[in-house]
C-alpha atoms as a PDB file:
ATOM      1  CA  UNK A   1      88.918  61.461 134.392  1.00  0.00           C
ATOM      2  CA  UNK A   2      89.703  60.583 130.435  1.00  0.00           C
ATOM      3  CA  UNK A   3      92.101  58.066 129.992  1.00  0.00           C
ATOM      4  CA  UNK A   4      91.886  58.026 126.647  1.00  0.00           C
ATOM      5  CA  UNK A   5      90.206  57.866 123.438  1.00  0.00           C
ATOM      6  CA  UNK A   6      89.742  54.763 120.851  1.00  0.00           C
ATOM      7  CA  UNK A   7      89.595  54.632 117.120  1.00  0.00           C
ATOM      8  CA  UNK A   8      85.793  54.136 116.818  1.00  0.00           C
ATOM      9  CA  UNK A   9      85.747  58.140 118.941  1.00  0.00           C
ATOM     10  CA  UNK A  10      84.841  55.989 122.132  1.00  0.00           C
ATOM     11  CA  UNK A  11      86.215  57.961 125.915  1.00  0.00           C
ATOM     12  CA  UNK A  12      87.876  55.641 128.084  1.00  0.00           C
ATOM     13  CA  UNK A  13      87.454  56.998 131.662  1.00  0.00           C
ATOM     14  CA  UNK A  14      89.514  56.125 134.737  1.00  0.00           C
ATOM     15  CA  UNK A  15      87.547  55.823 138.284  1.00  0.00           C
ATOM     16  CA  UNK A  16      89.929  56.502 140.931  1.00  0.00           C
ATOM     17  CA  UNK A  17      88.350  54.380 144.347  1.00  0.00           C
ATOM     18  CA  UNK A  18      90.361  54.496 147.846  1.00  0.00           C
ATOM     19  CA  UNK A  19      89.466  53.237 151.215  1.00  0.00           C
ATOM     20  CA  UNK A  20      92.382  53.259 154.356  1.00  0.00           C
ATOM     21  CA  UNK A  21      95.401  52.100 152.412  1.00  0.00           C
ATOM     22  CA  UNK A  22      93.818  50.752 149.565  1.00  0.00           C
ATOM     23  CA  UNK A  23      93.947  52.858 146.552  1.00  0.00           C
ATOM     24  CA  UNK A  24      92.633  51.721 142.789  1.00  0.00           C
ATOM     25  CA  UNK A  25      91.943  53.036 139.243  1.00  0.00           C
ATOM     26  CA  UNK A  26      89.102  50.890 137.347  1.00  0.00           C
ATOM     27  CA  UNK A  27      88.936  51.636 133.891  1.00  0.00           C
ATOM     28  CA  UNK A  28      85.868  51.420 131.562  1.00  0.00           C
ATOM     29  CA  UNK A  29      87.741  49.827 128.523  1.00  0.00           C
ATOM     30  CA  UNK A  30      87.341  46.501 129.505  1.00  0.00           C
ATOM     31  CA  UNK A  31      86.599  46.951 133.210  1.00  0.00           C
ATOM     32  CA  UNK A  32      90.269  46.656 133.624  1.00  0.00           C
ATOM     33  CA  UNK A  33      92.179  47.245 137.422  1.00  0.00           C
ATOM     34  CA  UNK A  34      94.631  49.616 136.271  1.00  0.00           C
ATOM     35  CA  UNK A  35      96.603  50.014 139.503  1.00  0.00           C
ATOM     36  CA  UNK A  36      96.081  48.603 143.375  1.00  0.00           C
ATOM     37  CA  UNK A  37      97.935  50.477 145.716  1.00  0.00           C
ATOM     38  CA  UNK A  38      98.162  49.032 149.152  1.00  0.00           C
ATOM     39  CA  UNK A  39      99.952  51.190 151.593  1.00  0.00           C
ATOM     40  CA  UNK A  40     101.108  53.045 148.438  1.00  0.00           C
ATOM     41  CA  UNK A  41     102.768  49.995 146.937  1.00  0.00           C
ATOM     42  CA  UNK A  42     100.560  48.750 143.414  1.00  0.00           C
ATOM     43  CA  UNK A  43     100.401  45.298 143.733  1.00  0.00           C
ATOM     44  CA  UNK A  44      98.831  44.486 140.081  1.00  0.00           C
ATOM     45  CA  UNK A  45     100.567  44.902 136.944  1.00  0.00           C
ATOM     46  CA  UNK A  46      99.531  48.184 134.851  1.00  0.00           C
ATOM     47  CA  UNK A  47      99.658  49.833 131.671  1.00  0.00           C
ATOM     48  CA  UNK A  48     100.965  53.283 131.298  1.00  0.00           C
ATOM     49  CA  UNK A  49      98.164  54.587 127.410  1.00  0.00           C
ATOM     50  CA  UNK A  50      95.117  53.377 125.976  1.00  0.00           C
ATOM     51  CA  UNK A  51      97.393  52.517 123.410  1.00  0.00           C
ATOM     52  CA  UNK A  52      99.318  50.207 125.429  1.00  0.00           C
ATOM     53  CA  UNK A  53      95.854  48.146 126.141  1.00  0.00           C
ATOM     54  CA  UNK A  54      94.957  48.207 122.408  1.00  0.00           C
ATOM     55  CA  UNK A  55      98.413  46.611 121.819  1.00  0.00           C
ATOM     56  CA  UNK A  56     100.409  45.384 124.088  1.00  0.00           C
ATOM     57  CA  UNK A  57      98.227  44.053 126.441  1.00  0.00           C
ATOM     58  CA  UNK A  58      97.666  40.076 128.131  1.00  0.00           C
ATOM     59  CA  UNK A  59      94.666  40.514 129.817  1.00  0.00           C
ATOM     60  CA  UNK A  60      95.750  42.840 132.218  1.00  0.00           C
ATOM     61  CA  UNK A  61      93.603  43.477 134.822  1.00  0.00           C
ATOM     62  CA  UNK A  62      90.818  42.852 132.444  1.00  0.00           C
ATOM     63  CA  UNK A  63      87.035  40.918 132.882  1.00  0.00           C
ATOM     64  CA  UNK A  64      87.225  38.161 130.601  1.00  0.00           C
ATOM     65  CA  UNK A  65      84.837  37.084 129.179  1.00  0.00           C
ATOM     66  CA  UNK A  66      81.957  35.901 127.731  1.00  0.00           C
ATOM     67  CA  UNK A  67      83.783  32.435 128.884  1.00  0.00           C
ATOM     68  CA  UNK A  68      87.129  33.223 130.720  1.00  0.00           C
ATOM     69  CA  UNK A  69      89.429  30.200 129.872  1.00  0.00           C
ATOM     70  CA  UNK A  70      89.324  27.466 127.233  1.00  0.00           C
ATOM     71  CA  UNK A  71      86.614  25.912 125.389  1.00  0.00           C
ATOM     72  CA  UNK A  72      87.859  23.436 123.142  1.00  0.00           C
ATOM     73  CA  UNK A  73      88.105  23.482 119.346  1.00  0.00           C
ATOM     74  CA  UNK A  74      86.045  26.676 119.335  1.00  0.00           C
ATOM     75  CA  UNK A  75      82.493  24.914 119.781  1.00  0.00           C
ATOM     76  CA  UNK A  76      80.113  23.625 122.313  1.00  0.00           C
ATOM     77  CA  UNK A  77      76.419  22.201 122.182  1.00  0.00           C
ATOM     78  CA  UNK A  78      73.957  23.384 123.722  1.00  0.00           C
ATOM     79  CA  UNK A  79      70.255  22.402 123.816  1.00  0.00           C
ATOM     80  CA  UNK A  80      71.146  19.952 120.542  1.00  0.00           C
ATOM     81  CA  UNK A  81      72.662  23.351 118.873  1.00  0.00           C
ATOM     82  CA  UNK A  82      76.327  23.743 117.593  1.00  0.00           C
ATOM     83  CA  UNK A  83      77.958  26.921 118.515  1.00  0.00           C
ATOM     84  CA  UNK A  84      80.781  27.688 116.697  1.00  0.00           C
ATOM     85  CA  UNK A  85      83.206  30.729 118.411  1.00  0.00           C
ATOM     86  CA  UNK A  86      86.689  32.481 117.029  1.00  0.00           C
ATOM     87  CA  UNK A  87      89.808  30.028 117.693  1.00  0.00           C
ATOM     88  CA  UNK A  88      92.500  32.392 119.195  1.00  0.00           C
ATOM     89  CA  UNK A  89      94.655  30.157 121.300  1.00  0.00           C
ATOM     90  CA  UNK A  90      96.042  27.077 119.211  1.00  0.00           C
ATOM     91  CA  UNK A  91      92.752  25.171 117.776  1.00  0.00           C
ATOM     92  CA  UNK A  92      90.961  27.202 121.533  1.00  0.00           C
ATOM     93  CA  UNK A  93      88.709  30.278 122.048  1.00  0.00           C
ATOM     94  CA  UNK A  94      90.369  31.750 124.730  1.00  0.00           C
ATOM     95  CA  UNK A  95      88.734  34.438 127.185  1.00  0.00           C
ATOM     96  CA  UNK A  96      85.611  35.015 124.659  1.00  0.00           C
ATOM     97  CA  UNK A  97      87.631  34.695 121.200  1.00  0.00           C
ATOM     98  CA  UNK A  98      89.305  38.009 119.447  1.00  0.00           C
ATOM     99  CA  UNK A  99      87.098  40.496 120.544  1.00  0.00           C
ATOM    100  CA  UNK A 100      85.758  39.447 124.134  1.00  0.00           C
ATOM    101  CA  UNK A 101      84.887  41.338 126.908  1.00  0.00           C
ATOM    102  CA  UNK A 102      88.519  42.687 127.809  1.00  0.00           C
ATOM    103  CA  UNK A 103      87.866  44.675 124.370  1.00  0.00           C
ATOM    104  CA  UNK A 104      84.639  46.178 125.454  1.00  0.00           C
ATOM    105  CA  UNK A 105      84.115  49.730 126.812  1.00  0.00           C
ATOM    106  CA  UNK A 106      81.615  49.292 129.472  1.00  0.00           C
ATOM    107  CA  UNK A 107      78.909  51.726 131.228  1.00  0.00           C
ATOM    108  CA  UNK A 108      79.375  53.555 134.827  1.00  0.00           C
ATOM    109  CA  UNK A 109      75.805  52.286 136.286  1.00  0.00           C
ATOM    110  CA  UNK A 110      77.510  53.919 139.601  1.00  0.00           C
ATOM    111  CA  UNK A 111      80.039  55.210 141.907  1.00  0.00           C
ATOM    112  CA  UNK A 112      81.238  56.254 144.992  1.00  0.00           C
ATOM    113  CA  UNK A 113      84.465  57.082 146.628  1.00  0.00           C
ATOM    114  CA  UNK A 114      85.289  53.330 147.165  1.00  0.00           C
ATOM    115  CA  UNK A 115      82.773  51.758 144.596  1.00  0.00           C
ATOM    116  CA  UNK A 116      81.962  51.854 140.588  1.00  0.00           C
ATOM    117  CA  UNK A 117      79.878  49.330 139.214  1.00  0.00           C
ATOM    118  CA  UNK A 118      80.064  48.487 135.172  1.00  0.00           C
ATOM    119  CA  UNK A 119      77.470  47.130 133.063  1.00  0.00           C
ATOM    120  CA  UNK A 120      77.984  45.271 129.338  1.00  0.00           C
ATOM    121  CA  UNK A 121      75.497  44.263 127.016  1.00  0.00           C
ATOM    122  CA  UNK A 122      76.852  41.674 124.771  1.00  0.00           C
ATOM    123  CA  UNK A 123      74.433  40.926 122.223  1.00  0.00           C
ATOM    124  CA  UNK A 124      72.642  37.850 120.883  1.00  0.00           C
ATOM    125  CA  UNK A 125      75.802  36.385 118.295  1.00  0.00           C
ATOM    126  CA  UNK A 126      78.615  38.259 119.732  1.00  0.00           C
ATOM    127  CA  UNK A 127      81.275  36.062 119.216  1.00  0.00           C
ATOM    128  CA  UNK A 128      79.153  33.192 118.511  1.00  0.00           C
ATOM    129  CA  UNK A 129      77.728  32.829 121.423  1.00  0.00           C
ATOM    130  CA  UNK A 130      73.793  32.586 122.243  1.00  0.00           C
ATOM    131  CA  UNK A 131      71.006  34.779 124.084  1.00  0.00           C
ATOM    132  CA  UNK A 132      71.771  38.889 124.821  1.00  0.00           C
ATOM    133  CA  UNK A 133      73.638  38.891 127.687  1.00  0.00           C
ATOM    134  CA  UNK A 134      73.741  41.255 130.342  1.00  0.00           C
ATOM    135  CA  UNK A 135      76.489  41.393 132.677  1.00  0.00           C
ATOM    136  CA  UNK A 136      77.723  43.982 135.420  1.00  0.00           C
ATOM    137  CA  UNK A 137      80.881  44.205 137.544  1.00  0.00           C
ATOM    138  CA  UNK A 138      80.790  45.718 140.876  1.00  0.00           C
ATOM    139  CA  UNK A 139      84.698  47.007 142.348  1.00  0.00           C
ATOM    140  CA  UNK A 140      84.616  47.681 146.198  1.00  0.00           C
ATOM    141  CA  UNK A 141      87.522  48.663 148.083  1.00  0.00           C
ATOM    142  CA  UNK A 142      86.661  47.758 151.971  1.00  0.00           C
ATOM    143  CA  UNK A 143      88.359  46.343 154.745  1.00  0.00           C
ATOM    144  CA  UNK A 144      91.458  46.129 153.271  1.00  0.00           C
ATOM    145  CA  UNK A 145      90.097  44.186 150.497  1.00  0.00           C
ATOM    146  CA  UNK A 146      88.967  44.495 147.313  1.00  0.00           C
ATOM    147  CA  UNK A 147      86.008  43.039 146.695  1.00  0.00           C
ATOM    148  CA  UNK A 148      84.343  41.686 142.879  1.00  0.00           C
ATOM    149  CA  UNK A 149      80.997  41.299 142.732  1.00  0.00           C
ATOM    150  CA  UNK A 150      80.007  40.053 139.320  1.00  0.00           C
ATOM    151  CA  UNK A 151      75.839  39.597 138.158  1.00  0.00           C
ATOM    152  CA  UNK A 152      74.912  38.146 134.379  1.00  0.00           C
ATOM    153  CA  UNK A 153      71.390  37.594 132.906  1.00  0.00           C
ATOM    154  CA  UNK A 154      70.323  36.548 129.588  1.00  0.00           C
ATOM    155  CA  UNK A 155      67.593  35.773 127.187  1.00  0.00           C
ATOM    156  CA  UNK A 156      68.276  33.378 125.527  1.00  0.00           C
ATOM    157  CA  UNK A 157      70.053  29.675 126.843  1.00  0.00           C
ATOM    158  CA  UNK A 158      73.922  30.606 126.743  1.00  0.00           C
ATOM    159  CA  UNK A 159      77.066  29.688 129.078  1.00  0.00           C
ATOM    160  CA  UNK A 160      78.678  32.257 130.770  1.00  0.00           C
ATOM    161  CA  UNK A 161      82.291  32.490 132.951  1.00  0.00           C
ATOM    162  CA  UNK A 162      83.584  35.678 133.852  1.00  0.00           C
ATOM    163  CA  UNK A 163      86.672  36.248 135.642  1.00  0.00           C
ATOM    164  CA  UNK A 164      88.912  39.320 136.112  1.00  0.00           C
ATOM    165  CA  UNK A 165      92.423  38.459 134.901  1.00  0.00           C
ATOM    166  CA  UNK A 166      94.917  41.004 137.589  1.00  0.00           C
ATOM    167  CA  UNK A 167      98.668  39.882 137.412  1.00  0.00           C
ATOM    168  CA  UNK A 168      99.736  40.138 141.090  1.00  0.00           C
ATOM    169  CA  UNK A 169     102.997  41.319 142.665  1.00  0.00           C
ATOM    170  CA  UNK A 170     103.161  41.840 145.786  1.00  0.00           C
ATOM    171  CA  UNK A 171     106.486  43.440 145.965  1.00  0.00           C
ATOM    172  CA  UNK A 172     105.912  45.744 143.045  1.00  0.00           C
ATOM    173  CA  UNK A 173     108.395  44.632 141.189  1.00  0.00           C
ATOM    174  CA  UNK A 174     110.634  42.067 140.242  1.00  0.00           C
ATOM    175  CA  UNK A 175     109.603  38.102 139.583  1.00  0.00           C
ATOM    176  CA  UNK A 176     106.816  36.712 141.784  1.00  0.00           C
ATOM    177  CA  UNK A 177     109.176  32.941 141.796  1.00  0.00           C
ATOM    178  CA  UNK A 178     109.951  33.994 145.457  1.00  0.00           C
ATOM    179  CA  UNK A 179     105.834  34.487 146.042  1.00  0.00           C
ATOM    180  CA  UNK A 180     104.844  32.055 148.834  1.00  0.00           C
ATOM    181  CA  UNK A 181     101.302  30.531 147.469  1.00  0.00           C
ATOM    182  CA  UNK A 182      99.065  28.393 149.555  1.00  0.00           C
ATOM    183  CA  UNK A 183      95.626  26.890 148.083  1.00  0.00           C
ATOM    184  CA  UNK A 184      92.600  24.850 150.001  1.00  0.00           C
ATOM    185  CA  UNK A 185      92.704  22.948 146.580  1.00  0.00           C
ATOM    186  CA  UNK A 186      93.139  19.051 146.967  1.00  0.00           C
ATOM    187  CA  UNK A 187      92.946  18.150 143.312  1.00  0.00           C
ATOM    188  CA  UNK A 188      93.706  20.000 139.849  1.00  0.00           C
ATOM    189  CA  UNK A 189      92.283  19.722 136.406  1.00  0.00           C
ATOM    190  CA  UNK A 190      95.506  17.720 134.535  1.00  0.00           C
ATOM    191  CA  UNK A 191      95.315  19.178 130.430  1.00  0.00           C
ATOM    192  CA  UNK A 192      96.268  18.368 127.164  1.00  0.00           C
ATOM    193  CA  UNK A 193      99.075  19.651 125.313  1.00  0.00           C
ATOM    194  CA  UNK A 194      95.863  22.047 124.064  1.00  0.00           C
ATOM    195  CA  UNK A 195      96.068  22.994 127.972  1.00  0.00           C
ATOM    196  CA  UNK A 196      92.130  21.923 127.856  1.00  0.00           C
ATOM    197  CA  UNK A 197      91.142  19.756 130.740  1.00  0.00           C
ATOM    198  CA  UNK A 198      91.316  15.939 130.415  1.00  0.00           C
ATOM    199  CA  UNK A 199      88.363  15.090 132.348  1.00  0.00           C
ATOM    200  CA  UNK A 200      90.320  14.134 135.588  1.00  0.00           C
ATOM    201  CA  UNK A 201      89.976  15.970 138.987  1.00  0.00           C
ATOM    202  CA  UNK A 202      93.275  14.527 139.889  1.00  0.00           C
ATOM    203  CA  UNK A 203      94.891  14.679 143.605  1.00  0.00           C
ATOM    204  CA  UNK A 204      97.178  16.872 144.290  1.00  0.00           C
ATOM    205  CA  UNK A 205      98.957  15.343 146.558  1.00  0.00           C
ATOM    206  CA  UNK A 206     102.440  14.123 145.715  1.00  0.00           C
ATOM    207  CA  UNK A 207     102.912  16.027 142.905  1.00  0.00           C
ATOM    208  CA  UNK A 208     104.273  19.666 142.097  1.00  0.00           C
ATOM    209  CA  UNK A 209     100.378  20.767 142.135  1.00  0.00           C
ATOM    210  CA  UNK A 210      99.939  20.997 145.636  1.00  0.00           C
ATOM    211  CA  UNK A 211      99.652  24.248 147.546  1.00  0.00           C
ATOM    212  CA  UNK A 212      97.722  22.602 150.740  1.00  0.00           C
ATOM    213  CA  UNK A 213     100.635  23.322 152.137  1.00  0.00           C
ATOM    214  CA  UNK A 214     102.833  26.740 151.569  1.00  0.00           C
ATOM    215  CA  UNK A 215     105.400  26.719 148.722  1.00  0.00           C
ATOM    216  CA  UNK A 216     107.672  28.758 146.960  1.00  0.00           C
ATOM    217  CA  UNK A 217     106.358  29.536 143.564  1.00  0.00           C
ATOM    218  CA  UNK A 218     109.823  29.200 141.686  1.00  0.00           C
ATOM    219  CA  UNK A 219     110.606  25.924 143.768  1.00  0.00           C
ATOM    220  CA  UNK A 220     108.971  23.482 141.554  1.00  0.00           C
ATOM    221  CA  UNK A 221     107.698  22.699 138.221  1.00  0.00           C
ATOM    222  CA  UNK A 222     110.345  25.766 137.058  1.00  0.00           C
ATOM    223  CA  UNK A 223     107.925  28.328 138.743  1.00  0.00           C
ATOM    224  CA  UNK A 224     105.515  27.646 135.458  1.00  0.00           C
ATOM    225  CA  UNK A 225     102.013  27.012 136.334  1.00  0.00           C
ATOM    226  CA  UNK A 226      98.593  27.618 133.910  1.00  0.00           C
ATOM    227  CA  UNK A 227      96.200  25.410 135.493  1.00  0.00           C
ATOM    228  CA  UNK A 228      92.449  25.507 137.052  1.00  0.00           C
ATOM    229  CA  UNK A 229      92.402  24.126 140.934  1.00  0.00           C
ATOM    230  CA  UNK A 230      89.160  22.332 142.635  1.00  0.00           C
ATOM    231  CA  UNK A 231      88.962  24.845 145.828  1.00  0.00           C
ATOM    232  CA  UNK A 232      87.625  23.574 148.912  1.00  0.00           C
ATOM    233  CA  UNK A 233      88.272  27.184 150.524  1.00  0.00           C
ATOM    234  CA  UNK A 234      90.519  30.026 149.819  1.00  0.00           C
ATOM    235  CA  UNK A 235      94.169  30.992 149.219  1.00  0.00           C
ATOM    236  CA  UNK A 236      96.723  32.902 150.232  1.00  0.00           C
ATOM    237  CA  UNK A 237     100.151  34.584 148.274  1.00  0.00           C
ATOM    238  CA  UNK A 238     102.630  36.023 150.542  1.00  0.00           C
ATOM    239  CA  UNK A 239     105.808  38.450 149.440  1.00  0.00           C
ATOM    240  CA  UNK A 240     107.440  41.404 150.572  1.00  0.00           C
ATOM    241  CA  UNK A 241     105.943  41.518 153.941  1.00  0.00           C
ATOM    242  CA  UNK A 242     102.185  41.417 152.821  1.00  0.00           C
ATOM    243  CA  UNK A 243      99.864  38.885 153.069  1.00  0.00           C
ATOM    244  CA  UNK A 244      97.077  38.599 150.171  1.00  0.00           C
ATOM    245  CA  UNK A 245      93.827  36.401 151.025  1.00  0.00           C
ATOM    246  CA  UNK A 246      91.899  35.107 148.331  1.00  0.00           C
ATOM    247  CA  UNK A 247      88.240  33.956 148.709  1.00  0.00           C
ATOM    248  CA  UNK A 248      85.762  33.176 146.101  1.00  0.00           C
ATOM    249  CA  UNK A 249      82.324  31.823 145.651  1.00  0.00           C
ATOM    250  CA  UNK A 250      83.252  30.070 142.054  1.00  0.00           C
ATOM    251  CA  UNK A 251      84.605  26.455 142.144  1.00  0.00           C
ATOM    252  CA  UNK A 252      88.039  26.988 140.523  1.00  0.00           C
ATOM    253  CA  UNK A 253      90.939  29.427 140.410  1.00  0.00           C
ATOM    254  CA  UNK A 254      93.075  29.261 137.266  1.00  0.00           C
ATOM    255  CA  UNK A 255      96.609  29.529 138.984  1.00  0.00           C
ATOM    256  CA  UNK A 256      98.808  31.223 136.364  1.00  0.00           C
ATOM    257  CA  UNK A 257     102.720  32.805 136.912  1.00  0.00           C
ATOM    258  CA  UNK A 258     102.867  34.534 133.929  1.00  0.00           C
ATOM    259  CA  UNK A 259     105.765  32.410 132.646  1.00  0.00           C
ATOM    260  CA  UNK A 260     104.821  33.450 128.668  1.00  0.00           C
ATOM    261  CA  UNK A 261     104.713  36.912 129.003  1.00  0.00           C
ATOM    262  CA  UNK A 262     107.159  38.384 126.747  1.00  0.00           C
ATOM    263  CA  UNK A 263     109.122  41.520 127.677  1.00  0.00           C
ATOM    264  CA  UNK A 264     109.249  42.217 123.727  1.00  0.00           C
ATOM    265  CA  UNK A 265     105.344  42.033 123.194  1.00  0.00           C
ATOM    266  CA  UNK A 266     104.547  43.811 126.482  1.00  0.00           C
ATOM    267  CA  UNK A 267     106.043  45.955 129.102  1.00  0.00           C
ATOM    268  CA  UNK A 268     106.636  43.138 131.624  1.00  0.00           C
ATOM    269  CA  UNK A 269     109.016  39.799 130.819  1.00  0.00           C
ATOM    270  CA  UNK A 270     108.131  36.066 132.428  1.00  0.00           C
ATOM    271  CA  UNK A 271     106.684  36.050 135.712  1.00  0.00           C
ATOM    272  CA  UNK A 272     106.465  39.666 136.580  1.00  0.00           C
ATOM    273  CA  UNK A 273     103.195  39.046 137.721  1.00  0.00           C
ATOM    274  CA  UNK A 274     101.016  36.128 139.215  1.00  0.00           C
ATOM    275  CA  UNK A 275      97.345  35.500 138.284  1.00  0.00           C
ATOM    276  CA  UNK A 276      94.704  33.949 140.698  1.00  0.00           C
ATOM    277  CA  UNK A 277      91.375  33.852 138.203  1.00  0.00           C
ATOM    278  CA  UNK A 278      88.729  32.860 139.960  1.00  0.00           C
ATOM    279  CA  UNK A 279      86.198  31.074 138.038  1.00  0.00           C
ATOM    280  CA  UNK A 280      84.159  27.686 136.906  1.00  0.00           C
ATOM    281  CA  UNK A 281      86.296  25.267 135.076  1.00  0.00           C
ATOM    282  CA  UNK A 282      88.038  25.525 131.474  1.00  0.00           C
ATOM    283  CA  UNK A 283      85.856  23.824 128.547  1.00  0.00           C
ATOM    284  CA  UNK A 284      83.131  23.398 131.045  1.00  0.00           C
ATOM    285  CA  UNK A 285      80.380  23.452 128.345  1.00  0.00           C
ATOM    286  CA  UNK A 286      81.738  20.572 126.848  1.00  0.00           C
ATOM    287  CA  UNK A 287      82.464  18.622 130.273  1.00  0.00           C
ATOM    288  CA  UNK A 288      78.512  17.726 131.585  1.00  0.00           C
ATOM    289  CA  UNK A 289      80.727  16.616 134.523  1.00  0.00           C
ATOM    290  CA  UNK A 290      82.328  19.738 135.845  1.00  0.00           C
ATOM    291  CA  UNK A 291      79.602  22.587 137.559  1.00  0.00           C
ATOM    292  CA  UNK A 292      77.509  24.165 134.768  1.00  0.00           C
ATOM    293  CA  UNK A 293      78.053  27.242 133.235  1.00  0.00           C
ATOM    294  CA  UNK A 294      74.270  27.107 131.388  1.00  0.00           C
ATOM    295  CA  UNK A 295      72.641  30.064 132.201  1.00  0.00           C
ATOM    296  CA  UNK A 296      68.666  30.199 131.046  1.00  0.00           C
ATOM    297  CA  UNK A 297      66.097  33.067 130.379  1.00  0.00           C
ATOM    298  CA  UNK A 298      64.993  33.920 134.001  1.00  0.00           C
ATOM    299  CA  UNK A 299      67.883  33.069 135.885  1.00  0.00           C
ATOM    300  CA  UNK A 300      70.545  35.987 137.633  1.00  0.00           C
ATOM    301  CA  UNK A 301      73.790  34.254 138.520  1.00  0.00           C
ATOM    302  CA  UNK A 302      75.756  36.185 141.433  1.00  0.00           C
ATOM    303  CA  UNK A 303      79.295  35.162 142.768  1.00  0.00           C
ATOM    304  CA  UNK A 304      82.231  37.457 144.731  1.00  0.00           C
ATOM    305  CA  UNK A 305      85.581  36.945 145.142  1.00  0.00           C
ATOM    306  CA  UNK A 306      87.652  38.982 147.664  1.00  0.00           C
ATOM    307  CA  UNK A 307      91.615  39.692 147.576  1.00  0.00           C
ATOM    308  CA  UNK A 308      92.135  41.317 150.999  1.00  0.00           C
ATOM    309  CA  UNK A 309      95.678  42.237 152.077  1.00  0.00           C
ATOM    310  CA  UNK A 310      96.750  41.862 155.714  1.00  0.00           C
END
């Protein structure tokens, strides 16, 4: 169906998906998770218009993108070249710069009752970055999961780091500070006042960082938490009697409560909803040291991550 129209004349359709007690709407403005229902409860934070996502929108639900995160200063070298990208966060480019792939209205390559794939082309310059770019997104509802399967090619040398940016809340409503989080994650990336990554993959342990074991979200640090985690396996987020098991193939999950959303900017106040964005790290084209994000004329990167309620 039409959710809408934009400025430039552009339809915005809505894919409805369901499989058991999973229900979802996918939209093709940027490839955003409108609703999740599970067992007719929607466990991801939604917006009601178009309008709303033009305006009054923090990522939600979106595939961010071309680089999800932080890169510092708005440049990164690659191949002896300077790439220079739009600062939108502080002196960052956050999630792409000011017109990344959240803004996008991508293509229906194809659907089924409980599937829609979506397919971008971002072209050589967009937003400074290098090389055409082709990227699809692939929503499955199965097993009581839904599953992300993300594929990007290029053809040109360019870095790449997509990540789909849902606010969970598992309860529907209310705060997520009473969500129980647990993460195989036994060192986080410490940041800046810039919140880009110092460098360190510092131990969790003994600090208000660690999830190894299960802990209250509002028990510690004041329930405020923006930083990328080194998995070594999955996580879980427990609340209102449901379970929800995250697993990924990327190396990182940027754990973020939502602590500076603003109830005046958007429809939802400070941690009405909980992201888990799975993902390489922040900055990671100008950190040789953390996993790559270089992808090169030839190459198809895959990965999948999987939020399955029990």
């Amino acid at each position: 169906m039409i959710f809408g129209t934009l400025p430039s004349g552009h339809q915005v359709e809505c894919v409805e998906l369901s499989s058991g007690r999973l229900r979802a709407e996918v939209l093709t403005y940027g490839a955003v998770v409108r609703s999740l229902e599970v067992s007719g409860v929607d466990v991801v934070l939604g917006l009601d218009t178009l309008d709303d996502y033009l305006t009054r929108s923090r990522y939600f639900g979106a595939v961010v993108g071309r680089f999800g995160n932080r890169i510092a200063g708005g440049r990164f070298v690659l191949d002896g070249v300077e790439y220079r990208l739009p600062v939108n966060n502080g002196p960052n480019s956050l999630h792409g710069g000011t017109e990344g792939f959240d803004s996008k209205v991508w293509t229906i390559a194809g659907r089924s009752d409980d599937s829609v794939t979506l397919t971008l082309t971002s072209p050589d310059g967009d937003q400074g970055y290098p090389g055409t770019l082709t990227a699809s997104v692939t929503y499955t509802l199965a097993d009581d999961a839904l599953r992300i399967d993300y594929a990007v090619e290029t053809d040109a040398p360019t870095v790449v780091n997509l990540t789909n940016h849902s606010y969970f809340n598992l309860k529907g409503e209310g705060d997520v500070l009473d969500h129980v989080v647990r993460m195989d994650a036994p060192h986080y990336l410490p940041v800046d006042d810039d919140k880009i990554p110092t460098g360190e993959l510092a131990p969790v342990k003994g600090t208000p960082f660690d999830f190894t074991e299960p802990h209250v979200v509002g028990e510690r640090n004041g329930g405020a938490y923006d930083h990328c985690f080194v998995l070594d396996g999955g996580a879980t987020v427990t609340a209102g009697g449901l379970t929800m098991e995250v697993t990924t193939t990327e190396p990182g999950v940027q754990f973020y409560t939502g602590s500076m959303l603003d109830a005046a900017a958007t429809p939802y106040g400070p941690f009405a909803g909980l992201c888990l964005e799975t993902q390489h790290f922040p900055d990671s084209p100008n950190r040789p040291e953390f996993p790559s994000t270089v992808l090169r004329p030839g190459e198809r990167r895959t990965s999948t991550t999987s939020y399955r309620f029990i």
